[in-house]
PDB file of N, CA and C in Angstrom:
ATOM      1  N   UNK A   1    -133.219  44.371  10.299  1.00  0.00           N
ATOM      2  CA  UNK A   1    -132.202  43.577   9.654  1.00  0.00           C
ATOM      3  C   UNK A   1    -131.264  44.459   8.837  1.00  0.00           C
ATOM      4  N   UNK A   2    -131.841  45.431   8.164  1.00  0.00           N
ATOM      5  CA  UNK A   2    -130.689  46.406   7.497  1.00  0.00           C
ATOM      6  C   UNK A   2    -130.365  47.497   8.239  1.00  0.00           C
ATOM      7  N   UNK A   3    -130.419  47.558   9.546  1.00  0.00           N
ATOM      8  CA  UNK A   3    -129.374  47.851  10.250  1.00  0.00           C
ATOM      9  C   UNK A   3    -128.318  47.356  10.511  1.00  0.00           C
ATOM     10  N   UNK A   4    -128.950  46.203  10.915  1.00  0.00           N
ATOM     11  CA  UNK A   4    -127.793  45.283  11.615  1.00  0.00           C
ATOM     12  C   UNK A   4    -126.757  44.835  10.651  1.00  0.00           C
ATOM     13  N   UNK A   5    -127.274  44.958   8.929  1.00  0.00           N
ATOM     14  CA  UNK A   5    -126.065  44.699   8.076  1.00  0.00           C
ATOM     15  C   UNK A   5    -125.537  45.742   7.729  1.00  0.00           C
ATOM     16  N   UNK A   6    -126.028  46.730   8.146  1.00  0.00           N
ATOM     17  CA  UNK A   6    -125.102  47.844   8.142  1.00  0.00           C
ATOM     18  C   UNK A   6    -124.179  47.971   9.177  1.00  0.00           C
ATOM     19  N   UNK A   7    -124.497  48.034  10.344  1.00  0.00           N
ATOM     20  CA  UNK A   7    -123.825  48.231  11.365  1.00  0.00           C
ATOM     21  C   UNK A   7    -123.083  47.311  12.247  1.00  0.00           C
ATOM     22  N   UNK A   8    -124.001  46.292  12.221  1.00  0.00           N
ATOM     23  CA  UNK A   8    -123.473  44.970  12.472  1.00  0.00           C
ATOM     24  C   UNK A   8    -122.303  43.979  12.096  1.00  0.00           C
ATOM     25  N   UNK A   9    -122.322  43.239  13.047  1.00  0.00           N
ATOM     26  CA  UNK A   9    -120.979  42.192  12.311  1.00  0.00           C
ATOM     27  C   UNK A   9    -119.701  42.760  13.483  1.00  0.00           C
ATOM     28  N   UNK A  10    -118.766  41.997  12.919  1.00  0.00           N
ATOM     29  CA  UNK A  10    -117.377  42.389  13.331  1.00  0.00           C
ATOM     30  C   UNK A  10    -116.704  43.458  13.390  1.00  0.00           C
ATOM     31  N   UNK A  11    -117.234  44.041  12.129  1.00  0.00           N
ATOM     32  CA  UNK A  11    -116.345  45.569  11.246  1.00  0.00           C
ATOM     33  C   UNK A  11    -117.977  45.940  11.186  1.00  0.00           C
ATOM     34  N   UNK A  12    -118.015  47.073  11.886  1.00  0.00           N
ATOM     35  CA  UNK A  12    -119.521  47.369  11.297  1.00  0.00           C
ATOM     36  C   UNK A  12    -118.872  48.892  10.296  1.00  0.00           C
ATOM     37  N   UNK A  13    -119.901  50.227   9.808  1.00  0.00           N
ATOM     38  CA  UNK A  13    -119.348  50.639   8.913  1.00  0.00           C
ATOM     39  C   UNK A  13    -118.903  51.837   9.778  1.00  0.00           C
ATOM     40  N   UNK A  14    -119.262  51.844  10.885  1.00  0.00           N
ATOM     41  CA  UNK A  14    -118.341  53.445  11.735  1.00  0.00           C
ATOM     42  C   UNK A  14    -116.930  52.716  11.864  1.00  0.00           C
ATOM     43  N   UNK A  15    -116.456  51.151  12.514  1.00  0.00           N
ATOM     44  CA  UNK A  15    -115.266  50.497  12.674  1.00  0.00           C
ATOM     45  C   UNK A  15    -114.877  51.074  10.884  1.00  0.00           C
ATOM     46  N   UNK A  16    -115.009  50.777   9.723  1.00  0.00           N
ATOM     47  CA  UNK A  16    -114.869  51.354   8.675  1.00  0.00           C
ATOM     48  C   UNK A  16    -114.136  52.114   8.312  1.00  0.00           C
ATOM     49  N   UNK A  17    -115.329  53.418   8.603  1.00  0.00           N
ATOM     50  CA  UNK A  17    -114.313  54.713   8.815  1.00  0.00           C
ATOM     51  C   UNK A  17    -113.503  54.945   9.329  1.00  0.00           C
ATOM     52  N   UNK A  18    -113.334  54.559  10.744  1.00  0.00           N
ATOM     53  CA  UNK A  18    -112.542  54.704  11.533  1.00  0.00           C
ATOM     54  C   UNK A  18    -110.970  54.548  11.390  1.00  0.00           C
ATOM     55  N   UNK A  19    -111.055  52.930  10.741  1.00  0.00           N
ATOM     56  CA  UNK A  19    -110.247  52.678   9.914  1.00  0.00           C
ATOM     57  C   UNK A  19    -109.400  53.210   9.423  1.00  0.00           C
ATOM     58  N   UNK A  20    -110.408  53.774   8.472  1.00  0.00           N
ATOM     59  CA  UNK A  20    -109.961  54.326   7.181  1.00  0.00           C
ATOM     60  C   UNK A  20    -109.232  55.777   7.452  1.00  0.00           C
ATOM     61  N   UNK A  21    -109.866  56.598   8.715  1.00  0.00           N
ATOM     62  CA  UNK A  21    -109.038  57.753   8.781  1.00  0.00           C
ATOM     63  C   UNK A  21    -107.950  57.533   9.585  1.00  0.00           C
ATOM     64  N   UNK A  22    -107.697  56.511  10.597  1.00  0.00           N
ATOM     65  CA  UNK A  22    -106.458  56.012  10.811  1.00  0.00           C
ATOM     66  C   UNK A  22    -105.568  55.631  10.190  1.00  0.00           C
ATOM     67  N   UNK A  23    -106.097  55.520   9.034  1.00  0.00           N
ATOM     68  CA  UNK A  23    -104.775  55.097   7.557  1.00  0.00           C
ATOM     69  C   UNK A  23    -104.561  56.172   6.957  1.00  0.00           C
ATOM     70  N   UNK A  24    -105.503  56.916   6.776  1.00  0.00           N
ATOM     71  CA  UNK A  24    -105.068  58.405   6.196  1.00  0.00           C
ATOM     72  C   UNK A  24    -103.869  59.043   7.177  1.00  0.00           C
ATOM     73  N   UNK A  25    -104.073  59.211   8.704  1.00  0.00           N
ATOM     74  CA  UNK A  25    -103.213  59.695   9.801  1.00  0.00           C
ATOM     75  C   UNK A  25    -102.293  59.014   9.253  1.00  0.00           C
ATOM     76  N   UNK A  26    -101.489  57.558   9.415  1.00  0.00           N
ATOM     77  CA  UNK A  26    -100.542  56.822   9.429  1.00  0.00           C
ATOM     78  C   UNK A  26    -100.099  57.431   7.471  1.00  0.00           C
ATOM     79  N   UNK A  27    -100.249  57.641   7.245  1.00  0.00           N
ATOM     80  CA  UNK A  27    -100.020  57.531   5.689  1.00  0.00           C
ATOM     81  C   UNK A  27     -99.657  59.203   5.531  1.00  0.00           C
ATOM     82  N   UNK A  28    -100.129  60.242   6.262  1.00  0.00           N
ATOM     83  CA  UNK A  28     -99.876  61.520   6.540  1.00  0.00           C
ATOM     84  C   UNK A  28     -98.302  61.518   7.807  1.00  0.00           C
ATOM     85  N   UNK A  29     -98.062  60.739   8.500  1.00  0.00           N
ATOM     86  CA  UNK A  29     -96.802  60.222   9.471  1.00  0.00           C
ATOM     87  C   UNK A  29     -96.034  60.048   8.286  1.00  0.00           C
ATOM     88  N   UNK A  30     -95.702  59.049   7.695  1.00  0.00           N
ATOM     89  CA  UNK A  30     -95.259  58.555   7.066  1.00  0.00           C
ATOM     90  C   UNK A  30     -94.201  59.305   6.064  1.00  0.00           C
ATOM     91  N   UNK A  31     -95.178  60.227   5.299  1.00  0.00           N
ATOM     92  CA  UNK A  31     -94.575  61.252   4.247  1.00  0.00           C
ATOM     93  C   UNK A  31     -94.124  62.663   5.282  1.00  0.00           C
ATOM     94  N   UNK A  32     -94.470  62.646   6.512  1.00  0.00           N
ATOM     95  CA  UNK A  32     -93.794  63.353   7.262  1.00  0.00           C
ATOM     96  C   UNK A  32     -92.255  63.382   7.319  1.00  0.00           C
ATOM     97  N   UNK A  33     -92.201  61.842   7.569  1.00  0.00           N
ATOM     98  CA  UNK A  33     -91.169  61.227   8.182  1.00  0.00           C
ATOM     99  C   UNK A  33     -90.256  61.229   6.712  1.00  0.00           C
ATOM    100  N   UNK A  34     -90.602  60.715   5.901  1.00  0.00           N
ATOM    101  CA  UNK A  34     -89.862  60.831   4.587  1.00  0.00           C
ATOM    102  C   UNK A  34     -89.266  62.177   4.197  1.00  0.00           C
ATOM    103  N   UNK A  35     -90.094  63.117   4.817  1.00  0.00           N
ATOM    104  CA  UNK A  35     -89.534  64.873   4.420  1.00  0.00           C
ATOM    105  C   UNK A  35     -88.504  64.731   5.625  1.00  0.00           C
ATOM    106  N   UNK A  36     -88.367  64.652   6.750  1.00  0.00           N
ATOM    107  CA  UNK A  36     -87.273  64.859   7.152  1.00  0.00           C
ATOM    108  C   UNK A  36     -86.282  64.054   7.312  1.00  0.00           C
ATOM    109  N   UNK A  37     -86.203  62.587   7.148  1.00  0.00           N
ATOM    110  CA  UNK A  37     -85.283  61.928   6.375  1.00  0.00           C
ATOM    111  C   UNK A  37     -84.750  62.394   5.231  1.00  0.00           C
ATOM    112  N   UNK A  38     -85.350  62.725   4.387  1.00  0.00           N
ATOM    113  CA  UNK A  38     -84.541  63.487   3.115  1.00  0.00           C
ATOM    114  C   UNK A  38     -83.874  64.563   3.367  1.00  0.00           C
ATOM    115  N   UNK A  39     -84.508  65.710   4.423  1.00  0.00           N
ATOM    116  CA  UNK A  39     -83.818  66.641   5.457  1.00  0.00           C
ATOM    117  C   UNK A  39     -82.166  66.276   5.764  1.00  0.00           C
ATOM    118  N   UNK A  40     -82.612  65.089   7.134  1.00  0.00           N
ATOM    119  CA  UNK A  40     -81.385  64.554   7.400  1.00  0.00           C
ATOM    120  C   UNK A  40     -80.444  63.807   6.359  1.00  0.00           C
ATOM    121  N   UNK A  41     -80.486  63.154   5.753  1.00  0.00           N
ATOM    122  CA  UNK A  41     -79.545  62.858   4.112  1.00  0.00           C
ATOM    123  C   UNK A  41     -79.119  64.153   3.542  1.00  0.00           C
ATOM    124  N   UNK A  42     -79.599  65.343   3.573  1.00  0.00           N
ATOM    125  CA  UNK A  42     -78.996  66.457   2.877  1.00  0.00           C
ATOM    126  C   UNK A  42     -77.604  66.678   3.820  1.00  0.00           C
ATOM    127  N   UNK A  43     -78.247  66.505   5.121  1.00  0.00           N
ATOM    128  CA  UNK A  43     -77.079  67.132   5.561  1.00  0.00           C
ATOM    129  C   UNK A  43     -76.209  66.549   6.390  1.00  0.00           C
ATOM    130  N   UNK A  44     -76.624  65.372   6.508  1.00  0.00           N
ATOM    131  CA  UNK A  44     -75.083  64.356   6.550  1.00  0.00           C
ATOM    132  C   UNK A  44     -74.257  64.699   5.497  1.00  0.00           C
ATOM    133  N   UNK A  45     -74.866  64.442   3.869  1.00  0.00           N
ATOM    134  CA  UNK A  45     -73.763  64.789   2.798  1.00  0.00           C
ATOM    135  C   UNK A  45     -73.769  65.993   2.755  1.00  0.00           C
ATOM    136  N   UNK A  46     -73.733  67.339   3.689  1.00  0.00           N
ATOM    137  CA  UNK A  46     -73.296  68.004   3.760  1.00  0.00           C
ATOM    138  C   UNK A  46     -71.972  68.280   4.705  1.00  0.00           C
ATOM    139  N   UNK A  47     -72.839  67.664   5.346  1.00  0.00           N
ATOM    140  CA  UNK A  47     -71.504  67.759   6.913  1.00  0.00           C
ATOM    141  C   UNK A  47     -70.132  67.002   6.365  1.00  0.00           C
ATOM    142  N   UNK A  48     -70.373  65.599   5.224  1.00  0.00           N
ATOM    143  CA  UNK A  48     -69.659  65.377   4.693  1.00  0.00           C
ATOM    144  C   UNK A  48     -68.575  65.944   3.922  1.00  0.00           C
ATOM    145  N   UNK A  49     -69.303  66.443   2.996  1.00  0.00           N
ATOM    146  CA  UNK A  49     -68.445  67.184   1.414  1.00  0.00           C
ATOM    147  C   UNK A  49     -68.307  68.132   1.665  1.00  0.00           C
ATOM    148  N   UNK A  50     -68.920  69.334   2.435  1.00  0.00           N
ATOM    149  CA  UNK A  50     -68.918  70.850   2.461  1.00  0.00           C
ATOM    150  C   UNK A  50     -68.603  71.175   3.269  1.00  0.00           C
ATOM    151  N   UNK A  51     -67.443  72.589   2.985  1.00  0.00           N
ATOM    152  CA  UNK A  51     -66.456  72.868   3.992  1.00  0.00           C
ATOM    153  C   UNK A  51     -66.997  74.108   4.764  1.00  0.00           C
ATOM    154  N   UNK A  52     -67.759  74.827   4.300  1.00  0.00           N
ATOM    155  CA  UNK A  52     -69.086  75.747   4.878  1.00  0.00           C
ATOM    156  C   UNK A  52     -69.626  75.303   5.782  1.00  0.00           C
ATOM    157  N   UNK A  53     -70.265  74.032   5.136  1.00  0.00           N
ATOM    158  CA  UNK A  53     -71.252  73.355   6.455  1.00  0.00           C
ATOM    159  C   UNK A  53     -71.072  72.959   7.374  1.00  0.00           C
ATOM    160  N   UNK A  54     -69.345  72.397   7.418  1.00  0.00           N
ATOM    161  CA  UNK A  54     -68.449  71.832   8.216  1.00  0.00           C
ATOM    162  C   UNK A  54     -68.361  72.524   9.430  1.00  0.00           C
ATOM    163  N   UNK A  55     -67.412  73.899   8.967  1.00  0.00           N
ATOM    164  CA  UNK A  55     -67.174  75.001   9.941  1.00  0.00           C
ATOM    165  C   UNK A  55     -67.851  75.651  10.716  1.00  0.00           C
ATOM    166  N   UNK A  56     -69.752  75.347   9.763  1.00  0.00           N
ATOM    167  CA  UNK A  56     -70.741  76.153  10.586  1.00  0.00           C
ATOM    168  C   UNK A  56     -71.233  75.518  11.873  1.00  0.00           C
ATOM    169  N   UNK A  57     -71.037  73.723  11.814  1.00  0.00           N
ATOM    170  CA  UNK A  57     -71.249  72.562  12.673  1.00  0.00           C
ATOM    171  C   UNK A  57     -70.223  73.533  13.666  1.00  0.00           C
ATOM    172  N   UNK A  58     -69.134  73.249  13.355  1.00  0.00           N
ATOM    173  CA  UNK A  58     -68.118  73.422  14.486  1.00  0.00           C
ATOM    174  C   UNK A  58     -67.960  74.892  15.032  1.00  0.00           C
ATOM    175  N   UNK A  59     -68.117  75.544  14.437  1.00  0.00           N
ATOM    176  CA  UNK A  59     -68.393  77.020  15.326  1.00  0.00           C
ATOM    177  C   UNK A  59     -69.929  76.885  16.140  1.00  0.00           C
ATOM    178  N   UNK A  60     -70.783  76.294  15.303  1.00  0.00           N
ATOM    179  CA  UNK A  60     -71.996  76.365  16.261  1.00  0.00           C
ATOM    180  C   UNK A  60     -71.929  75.248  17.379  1.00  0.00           C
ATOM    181  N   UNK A  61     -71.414  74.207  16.750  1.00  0.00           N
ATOM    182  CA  UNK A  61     -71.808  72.996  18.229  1.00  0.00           C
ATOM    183  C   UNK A  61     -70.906  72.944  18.917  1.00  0.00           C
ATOM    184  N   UNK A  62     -69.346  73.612  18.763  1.00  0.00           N
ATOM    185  CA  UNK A  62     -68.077  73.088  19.452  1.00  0.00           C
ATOM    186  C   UNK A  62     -67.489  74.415  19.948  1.00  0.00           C
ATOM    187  N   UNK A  63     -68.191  75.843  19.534  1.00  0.00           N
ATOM    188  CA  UNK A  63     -67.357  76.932  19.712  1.00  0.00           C
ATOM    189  C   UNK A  63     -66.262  77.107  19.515  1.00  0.00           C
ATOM    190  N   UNK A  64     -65.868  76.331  17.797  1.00  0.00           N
ATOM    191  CA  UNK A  64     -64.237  76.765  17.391  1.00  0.00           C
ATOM    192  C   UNK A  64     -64.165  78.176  17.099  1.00  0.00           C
ATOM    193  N   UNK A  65     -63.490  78.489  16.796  1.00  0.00           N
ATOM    194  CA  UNK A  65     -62.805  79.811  16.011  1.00  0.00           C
ATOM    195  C   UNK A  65     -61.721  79.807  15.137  1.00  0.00           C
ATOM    196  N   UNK A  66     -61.126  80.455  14.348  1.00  0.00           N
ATOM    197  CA  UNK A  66     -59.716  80.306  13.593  1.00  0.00           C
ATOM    198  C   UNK A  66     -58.954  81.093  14.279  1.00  0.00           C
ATOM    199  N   UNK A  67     -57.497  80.718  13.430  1.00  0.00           N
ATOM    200  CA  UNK A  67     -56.153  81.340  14.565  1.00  0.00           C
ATOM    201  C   UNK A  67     -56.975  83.110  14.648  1.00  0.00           C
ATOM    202  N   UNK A  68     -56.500  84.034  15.320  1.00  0.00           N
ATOM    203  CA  UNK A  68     -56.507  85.401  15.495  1.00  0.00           C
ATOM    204  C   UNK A  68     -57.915  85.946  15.493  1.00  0.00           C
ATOM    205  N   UNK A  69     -58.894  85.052  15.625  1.00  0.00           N
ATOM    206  CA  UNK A  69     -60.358  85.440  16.116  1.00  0.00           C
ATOM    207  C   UNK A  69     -60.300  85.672  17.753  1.00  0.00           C
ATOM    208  N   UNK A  70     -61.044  86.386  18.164  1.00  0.00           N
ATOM    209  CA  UNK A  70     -61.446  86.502  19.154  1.00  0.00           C
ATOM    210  C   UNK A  70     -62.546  86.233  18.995  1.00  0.00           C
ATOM    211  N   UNK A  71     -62.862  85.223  21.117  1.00  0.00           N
ATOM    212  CA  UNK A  71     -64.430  85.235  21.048  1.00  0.00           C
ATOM    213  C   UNK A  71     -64.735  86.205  22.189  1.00  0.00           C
ATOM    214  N   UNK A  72     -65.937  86.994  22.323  1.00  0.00           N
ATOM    215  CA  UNK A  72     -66.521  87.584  23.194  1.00  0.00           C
ATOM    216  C   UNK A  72     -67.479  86.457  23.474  1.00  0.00           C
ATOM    217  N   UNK A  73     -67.921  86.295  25.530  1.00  0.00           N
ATOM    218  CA  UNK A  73     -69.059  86.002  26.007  1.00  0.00           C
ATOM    219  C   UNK A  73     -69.430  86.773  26.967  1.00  0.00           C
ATOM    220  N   UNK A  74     -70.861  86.932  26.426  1.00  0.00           N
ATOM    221  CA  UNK A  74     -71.767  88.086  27.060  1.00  0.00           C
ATOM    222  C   UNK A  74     -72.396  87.345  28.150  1.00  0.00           C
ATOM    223  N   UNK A  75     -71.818  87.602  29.793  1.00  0.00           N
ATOM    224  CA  UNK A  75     -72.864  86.950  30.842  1.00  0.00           C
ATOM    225  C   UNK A  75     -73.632  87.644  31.664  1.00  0.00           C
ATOM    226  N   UNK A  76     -74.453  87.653  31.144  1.00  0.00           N
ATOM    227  CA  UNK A  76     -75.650  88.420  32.274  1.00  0.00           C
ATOM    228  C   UNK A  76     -75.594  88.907  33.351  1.00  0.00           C
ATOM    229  N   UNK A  77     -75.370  89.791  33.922  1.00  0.00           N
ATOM    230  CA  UNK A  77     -75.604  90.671  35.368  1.00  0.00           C
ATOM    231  C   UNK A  77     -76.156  90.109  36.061  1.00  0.00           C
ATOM    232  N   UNK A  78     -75.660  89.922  37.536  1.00  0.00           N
ATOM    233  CA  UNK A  78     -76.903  89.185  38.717  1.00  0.00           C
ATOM    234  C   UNK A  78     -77.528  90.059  38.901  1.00  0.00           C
ATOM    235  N   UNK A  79     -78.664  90.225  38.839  1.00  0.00           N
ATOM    236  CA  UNK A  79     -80.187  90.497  39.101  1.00  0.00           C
ATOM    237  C   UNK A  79     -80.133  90.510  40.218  1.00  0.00           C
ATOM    238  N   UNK A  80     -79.924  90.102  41.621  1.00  0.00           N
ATOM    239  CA  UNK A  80     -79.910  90.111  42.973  1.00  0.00           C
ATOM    240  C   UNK A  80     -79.209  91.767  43.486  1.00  0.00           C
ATOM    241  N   UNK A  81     -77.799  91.836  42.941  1.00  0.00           N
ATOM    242  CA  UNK A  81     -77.390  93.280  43.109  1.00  0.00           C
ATOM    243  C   UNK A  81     -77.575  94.145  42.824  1.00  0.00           C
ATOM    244  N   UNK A  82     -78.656  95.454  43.122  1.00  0.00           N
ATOM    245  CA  UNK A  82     -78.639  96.967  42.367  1.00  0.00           C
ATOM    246  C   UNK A  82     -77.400  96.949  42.205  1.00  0.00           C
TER     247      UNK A  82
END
């Protein structure tokens, strides 16, 4: 019998634990997710307000440049031809 009220029932006490470290996981997600949300909020109001951050977006994602820059692109040698 004091097994079975231990272990027994609906929720026995391994369902319990089990539980319980599935809430720890979800609760460890969670504050994950909150660090890089706060991540992403930095730098929306960056991309916003800052003219650094701006330019670094657009040279890195759009390949601008300013007037009298030159860009060099380096393309790899075919490998097929000695």
């Amino acid at each position: 019998m004091a097994a079975f009220a231990v272990q027994g029932g609906e929720y026995g006490t391994t369902d319990l634990l089990n539980l319980e470290g599935r809430v720890r996981e979800q609760h460890d997600a969670i504050a994950r997710l909150r660090i890089e949300v706060d991540s992403l909020a930095r730098l929306e109001h960056a991309l916003a307000t800052d003219s650094a951050t701006q330019e670094r977006a657009a040279r890195e994602l759009y390949g601008m440049i300013r007037p009298g820059e030159i860009i060099y692109q380096v393309v790899p040698g075919d490998s097929s031809h000695p």
